[in-house]
N, C-alpha and C. Protein backbone atom coordinates (compact mmCIF):
# COMPACT_ATOMS: atom_id res chain seq x y z
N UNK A 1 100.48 113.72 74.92
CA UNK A 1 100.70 115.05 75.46
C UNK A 1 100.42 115.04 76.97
N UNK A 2 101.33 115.89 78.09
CA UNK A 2 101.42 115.76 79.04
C UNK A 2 100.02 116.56 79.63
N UNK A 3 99.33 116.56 80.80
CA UNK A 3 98.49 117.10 80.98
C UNK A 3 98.71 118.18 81.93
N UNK A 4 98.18 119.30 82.40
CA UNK A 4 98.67 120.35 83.55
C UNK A 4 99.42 119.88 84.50
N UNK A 5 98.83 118.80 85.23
CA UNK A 5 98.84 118.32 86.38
C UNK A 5 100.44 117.56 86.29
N UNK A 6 100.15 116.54 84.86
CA UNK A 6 101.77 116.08 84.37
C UNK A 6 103.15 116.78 84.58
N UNK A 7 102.26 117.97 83.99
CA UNK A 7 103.65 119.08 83.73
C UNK A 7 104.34 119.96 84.79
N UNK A 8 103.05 119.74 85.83
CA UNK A 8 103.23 120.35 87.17
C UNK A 8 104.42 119.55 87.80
N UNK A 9 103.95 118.02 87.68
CA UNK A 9 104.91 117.00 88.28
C UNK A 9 106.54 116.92 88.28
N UNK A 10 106.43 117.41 86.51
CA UNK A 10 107.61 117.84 85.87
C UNK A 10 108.72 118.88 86.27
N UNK A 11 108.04 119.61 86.36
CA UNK A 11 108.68 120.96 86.57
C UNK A 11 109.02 121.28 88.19
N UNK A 12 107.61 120.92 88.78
CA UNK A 12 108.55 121.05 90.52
C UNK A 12 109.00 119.12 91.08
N UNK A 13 109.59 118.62 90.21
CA UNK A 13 110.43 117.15 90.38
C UNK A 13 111.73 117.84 89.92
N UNK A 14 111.87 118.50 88.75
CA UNK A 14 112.83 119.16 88.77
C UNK A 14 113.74 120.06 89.58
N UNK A 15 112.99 121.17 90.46
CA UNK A 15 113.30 121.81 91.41
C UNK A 15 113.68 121.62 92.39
N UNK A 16 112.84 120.50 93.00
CA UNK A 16 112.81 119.70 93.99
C UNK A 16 114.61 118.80 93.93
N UNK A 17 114.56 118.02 92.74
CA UNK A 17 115.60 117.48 92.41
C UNK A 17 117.07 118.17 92.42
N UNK A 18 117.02 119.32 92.09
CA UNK A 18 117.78 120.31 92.07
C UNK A 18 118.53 120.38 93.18
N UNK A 19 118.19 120.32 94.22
CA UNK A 19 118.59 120.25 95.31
C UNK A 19 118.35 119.39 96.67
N UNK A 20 118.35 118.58 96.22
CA UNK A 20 117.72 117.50 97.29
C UNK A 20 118.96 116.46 97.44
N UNK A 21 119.32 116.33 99.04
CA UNK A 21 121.00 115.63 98.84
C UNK A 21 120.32 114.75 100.38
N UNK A 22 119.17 113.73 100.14
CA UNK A 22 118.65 112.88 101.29
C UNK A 22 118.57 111.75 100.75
N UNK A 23 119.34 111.56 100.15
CA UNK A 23 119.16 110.18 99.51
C UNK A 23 120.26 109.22 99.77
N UNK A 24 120.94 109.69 101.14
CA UNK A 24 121.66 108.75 102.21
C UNK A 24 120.47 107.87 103.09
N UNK A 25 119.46 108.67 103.23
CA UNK A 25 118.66 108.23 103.94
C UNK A 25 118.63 106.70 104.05
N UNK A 26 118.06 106.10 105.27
CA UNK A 26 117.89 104.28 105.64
C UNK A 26 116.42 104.19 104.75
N UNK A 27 116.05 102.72 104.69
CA UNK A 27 114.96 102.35 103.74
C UNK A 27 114.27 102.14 105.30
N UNK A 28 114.49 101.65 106.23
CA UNK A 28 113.84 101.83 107.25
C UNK A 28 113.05 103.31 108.22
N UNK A 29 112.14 103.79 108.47
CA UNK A 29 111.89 104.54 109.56
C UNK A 29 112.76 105.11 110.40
N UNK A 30 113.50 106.01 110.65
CA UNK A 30 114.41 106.67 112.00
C UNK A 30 113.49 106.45 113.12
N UNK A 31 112.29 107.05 112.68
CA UNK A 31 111.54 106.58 114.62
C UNK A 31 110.56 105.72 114.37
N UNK A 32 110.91 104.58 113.96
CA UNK A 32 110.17 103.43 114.23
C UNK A 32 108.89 103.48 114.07
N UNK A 33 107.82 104.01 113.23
CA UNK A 33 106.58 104.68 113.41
C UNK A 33 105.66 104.85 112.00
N UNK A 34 104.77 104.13 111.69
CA UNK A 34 103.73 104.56 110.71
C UNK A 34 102.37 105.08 111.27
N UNK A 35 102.34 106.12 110.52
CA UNK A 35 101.29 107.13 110.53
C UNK A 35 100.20 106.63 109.65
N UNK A 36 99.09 106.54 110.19
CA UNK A 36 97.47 105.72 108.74
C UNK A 36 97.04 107.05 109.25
N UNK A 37 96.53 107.61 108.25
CA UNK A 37 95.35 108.90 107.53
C UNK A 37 95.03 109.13 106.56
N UNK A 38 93.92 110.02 106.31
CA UNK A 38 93.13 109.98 105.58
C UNK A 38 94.19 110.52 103.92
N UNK A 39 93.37 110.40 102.94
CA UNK A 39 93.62 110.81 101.73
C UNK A 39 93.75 112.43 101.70
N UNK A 40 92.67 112.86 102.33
CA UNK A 40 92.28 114.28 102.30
C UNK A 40 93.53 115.39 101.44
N UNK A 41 93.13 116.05 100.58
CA UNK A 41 94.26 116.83 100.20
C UNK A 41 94.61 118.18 101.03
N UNK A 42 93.82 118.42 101.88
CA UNK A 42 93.81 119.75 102.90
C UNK A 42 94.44 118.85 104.38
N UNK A 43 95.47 117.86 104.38
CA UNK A 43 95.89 117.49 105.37
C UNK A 43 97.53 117.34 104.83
N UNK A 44 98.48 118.56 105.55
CA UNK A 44 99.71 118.30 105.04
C UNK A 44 100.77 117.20 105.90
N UNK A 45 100.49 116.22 106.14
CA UNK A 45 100.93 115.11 106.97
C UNK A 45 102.60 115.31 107.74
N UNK A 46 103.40 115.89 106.80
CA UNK A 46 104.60 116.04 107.02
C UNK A 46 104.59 117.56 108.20
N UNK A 47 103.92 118.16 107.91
CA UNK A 47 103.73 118.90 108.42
C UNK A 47 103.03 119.47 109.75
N UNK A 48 101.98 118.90 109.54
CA UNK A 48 100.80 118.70 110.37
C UNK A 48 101.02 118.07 111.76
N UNK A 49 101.95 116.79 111.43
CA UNK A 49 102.41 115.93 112.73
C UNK A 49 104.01 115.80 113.06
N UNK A 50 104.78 116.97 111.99
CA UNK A 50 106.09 116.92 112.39
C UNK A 50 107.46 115.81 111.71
N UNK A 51 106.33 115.52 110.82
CA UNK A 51 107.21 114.39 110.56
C UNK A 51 108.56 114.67 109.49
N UNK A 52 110.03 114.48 109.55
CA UNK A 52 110.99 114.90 108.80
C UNK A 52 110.73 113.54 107.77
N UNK A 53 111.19 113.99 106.76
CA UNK A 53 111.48 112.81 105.91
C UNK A 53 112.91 112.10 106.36
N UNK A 54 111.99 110.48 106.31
CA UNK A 54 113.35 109.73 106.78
C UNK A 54 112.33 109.04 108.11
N UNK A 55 111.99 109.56 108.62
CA UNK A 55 111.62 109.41 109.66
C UNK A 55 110.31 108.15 110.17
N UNK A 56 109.32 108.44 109.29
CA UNK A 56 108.02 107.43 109.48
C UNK A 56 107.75 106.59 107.94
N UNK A 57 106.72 105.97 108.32
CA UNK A 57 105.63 105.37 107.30
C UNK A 57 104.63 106.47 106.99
N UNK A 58 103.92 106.81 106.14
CA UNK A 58 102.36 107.55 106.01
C UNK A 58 101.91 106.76 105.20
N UNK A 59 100.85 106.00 105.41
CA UNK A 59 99.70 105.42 104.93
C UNK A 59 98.74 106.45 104.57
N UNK A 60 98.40 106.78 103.19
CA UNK A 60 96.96 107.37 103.28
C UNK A 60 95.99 106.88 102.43
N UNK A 61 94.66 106.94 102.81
CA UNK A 61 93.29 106.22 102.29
C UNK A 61 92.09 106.70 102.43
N UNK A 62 91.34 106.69 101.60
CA UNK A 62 89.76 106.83 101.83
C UNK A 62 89.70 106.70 103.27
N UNK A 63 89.37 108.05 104.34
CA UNK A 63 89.05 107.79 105.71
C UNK A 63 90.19 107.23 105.97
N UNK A 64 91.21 107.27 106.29
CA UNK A 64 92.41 106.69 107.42
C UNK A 64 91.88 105.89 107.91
N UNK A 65 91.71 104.71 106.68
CA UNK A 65 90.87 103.42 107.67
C UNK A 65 92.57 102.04 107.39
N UNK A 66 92.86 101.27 108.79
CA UNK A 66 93.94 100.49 108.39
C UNK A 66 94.45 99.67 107.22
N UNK A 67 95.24 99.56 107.00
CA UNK A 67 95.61 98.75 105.98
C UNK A 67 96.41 97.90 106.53
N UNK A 68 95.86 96.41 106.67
CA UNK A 68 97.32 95.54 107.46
C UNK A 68 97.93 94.86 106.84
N UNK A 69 97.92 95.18 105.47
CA UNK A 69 99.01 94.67 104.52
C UNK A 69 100.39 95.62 104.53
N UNK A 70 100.06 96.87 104.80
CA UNK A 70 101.37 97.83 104.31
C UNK A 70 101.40 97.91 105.76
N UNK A 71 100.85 97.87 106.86
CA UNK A 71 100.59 97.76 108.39
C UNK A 71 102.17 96.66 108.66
N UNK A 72 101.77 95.10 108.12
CA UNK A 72 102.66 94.89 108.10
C UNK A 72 103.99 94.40 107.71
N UNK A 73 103.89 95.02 106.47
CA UNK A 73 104.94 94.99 106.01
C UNK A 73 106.04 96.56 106.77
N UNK A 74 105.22 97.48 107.72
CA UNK A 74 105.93 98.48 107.66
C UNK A 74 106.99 97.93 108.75
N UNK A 75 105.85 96.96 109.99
CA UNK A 75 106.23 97.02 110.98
C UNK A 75 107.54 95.42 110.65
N UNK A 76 107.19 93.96 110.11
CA UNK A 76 107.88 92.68 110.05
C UNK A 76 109.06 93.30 109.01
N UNK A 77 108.90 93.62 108.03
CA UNK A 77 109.99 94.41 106.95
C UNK A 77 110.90 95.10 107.71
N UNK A 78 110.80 96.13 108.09
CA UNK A 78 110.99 97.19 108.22
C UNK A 78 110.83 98.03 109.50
N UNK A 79 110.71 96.87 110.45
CA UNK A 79 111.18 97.91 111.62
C UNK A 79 110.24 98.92 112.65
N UNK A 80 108.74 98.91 112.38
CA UNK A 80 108.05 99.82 113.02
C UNK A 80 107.67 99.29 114.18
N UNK A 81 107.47 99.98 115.43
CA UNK A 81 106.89 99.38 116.35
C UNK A 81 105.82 100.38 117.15
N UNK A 82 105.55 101.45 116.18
CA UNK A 82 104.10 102.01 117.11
C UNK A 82 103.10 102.51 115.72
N UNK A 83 102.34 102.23 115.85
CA UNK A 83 100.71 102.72 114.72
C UNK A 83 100.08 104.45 115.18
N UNK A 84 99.92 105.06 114.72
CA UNK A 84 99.55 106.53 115.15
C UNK A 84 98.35 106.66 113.97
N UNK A 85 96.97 106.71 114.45
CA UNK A 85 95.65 106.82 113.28
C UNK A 85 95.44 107.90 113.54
N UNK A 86 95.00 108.23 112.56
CA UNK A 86 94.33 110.02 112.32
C UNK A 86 93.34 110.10 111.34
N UNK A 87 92.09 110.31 112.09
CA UNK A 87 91.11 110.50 111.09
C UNK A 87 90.79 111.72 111.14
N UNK A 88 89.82 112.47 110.41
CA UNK A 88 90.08 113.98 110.56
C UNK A 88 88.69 114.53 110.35
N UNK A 89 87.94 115.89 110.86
CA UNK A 89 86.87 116.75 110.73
C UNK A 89 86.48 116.80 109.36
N UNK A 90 85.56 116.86 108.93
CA UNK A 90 85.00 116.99 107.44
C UNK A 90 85.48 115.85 106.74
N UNK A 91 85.88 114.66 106.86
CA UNK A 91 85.60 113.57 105.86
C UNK A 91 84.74 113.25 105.49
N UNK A 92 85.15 112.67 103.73
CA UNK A 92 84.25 112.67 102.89
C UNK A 92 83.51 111.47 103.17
N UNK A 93 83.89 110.52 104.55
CA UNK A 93 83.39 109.34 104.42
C UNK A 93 82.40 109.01 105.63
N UNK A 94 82.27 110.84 106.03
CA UNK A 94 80.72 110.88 107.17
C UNK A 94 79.75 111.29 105.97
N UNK A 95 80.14 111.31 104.80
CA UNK A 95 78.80 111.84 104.11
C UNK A 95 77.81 110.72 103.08
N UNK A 96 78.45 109.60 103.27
CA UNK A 96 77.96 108.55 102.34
C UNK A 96 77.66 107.27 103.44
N UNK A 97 76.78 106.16 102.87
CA UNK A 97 76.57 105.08 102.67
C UNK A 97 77.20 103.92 102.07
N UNK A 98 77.51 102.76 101.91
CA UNK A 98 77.46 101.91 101.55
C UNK A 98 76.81 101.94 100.28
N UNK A 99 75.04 101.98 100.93
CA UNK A 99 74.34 101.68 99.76
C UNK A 99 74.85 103.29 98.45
N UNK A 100 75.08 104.41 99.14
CA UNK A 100 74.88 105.27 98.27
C UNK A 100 76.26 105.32 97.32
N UNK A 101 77.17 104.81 97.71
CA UNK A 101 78.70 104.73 97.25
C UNK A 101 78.44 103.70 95.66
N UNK A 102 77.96 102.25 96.45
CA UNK A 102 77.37 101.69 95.33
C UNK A 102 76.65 102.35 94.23
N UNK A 103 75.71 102.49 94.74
CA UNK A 103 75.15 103.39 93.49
C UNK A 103 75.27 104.52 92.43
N UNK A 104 76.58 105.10 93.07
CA UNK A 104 76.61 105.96 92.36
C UNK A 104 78.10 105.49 91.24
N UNK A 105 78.60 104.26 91.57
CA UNK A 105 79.84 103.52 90.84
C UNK A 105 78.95 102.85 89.87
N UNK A 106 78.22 102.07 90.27
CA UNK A 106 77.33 101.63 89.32
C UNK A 106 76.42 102.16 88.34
N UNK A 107 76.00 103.37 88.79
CA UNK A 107 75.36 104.42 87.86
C UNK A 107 76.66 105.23 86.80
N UNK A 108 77.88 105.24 86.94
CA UNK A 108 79.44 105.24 86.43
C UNK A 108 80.10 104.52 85.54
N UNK A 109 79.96 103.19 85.96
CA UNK A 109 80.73 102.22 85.99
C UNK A 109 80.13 101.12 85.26
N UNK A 110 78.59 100.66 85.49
CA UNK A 110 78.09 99.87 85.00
C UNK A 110 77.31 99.11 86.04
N UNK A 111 76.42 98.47 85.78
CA UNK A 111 75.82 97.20 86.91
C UNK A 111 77.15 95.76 86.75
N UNK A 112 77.15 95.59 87.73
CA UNK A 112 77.96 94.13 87.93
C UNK A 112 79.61 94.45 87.91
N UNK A 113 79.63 95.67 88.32
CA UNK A 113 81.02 96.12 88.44
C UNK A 113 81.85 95.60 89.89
N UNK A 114 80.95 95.86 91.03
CA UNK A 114 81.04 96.01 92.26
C UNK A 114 80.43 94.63 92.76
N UNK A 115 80.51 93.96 93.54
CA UNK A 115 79.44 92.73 94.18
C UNK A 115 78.83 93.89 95.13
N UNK A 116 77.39 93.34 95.65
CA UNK A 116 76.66 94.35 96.31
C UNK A 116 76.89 94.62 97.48
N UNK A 117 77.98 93.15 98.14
CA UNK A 117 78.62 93.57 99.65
C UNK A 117 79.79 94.57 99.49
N UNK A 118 80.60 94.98 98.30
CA UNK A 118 81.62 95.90 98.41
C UNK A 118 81.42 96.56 99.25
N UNK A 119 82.70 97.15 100.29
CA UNK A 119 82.59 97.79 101.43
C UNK A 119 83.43 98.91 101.60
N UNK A 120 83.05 100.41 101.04
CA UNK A 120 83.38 101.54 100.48
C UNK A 120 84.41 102.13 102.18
N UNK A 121 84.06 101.38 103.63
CA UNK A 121 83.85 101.76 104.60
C UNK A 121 83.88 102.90 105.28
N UNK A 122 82.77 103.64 104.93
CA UNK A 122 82.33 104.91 105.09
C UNK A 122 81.80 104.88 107.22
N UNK A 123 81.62 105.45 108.33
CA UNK A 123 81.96 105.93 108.90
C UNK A 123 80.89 107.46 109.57
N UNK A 124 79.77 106.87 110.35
CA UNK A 124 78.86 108.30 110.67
C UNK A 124 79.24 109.01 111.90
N UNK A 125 79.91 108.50 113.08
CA UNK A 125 80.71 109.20 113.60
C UNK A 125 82.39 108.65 113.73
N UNK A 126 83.05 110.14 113.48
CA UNK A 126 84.28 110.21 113.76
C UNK A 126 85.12 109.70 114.76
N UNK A 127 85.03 110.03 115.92
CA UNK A 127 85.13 109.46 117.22
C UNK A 127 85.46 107.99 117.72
N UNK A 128 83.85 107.81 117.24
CA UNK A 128 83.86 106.11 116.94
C UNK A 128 84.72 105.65 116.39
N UNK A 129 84.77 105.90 115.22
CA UNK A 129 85.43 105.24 114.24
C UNK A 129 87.24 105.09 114.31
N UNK A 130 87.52 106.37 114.86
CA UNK A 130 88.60 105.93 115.71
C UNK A 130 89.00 105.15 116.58
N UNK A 131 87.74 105.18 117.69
CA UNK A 131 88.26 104.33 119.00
C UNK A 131 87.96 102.51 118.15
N UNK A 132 87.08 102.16 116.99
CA UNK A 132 86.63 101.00 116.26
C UNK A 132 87.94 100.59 115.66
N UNK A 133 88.84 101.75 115.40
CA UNK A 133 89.64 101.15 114.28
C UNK A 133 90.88 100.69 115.05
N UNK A 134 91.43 101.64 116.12
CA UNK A 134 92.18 101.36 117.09
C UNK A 134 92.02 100.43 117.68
N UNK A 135 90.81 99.36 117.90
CA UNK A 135 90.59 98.17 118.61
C UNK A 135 90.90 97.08 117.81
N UNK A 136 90.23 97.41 116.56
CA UNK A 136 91.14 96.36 115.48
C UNK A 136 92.03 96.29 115.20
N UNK A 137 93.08 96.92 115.48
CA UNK A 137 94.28 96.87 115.15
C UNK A 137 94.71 96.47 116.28
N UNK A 138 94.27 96.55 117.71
CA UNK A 138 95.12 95.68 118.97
C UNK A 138 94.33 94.68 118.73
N UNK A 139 93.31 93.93 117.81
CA UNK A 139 93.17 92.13 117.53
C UNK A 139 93.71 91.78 116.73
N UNK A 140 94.55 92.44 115.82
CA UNK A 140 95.39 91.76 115.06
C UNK A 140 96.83 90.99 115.38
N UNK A 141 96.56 89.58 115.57
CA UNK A 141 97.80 89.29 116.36
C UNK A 141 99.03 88.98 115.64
N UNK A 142 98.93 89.53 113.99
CA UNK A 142 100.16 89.28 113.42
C UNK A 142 100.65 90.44 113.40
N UNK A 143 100.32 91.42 114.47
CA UNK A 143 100.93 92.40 114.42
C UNK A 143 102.28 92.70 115.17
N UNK A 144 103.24 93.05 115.42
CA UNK A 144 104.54 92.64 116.45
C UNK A 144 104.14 93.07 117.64
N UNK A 145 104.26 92.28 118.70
CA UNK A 145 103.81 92.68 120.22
C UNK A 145 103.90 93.77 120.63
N UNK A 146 103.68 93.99 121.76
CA UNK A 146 103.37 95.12 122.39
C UNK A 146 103.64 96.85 121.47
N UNK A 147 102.63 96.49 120.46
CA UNK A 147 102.98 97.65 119.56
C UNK A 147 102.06 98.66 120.10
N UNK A 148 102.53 99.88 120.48
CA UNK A 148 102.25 101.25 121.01
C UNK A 148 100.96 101.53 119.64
N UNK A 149 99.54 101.45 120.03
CA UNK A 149 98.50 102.20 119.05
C UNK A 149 97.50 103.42 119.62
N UNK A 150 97.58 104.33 119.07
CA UNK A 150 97.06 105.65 119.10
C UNK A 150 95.88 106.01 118.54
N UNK A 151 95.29 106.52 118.83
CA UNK A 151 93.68 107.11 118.05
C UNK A 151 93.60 108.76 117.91
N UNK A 152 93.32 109.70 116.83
CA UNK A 152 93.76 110.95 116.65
C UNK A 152 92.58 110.89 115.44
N UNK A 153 92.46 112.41 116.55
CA UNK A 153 91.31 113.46 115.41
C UNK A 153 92.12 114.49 114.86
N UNK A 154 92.19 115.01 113.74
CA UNK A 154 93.07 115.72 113.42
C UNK A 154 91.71 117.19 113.03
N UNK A 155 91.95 118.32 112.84
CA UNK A 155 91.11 119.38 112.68
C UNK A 155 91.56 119.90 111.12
N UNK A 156 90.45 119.68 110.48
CA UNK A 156 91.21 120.47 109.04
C UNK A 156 90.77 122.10 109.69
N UNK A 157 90.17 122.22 110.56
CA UNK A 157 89.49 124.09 110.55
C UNK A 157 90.90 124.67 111.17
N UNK A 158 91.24 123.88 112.36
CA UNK A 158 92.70 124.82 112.78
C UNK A 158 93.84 124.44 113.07
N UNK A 159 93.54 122.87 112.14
CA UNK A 159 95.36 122.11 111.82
C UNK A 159 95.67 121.09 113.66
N UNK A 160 94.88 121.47 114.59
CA UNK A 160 95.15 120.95 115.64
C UNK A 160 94.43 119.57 115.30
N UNK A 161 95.32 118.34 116.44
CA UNK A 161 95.46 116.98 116.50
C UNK A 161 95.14 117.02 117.80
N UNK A 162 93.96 116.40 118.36
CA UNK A 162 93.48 115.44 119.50
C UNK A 162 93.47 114.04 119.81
N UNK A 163 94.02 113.85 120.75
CA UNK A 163 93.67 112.42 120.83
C UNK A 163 93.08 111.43 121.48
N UNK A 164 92.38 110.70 120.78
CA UNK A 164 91.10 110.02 121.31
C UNK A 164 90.85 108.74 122.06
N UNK A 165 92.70 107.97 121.60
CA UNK A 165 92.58 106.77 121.92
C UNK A 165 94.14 106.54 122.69
């Protein structure tokens, strides 16, 4: 049996489907461009930064922290040549630890689930963690040259995007 959430899927896939005639669209990016941010469900990405469908990559994750596997596959695959990060006000990943993340999977999950270095990478200031993540991503040298990288605070309180890097 399907669950709310299932049936939700159902019913506006349908609607959605109903009328949806973008499926000329390229498998590539129109503007050359993946977006990394957070998971957050109070961040409407398409929206938020303008983006049409068709148009970018969106990466999202625990904290809009990089991923340079889908990083690059967006950019050697497929064509991207600028990174745009957005981490955002009230993440859930200024409120934890390492140690406390562990513990509470393991108190869940079991002992010996996790090795004790698992690295949840949680994040005490924002800021930082932008200008940290943006630097790692210009040392990554399998990344395609002179790739345009950005650093962005995004505001869940009034939807506005700053940028940091």
């Amino acid at each position: 049996m399907a669950t709310d959430n299932q049936q939700n899927l159902i019913s506006k896939n349908k609607e959605y489907a109903s009328t949806f005639n973008q499926g000329h669209l390229a498998l590539p990016p129109a503007k050359k461009y993946v977006v990394v941010t957070c998971m957050d469900a109070r961040i409407d990405t398409a929206r938020a930064f303008g983006i049409d469908l068709g148009d970018a990559h969106v990466i999202r994750n625990a904290g809009g922290n990089p991923d340079l596997r889908s990083i690059l596959i967006s950019q050697h695959l497929l064509g991207t040549r600028e990174i745009i990060l957005v981490k955002h006000t009230g993440c859930g990943m200024l409120t934890f630890t390492n140690a406390d993340a562990l513990k509470l999977v393991t108190q869940n999950a079991g002992a010996g689930i996790l090795s004790s270095t698992f690295d949840f990478q949680p994040f005490a200031d924002l800021e930082q963690a932008v200008k940290d993540n943006v630097a790692w991503l210009k040392e990554q040298s399998a990344l395609v040259d002179r790739t345009n990288i950005s650093g962005w605070v995004y505001e869940v309180e009034t939807g506005k995007a700053k940028q940091i890097v």
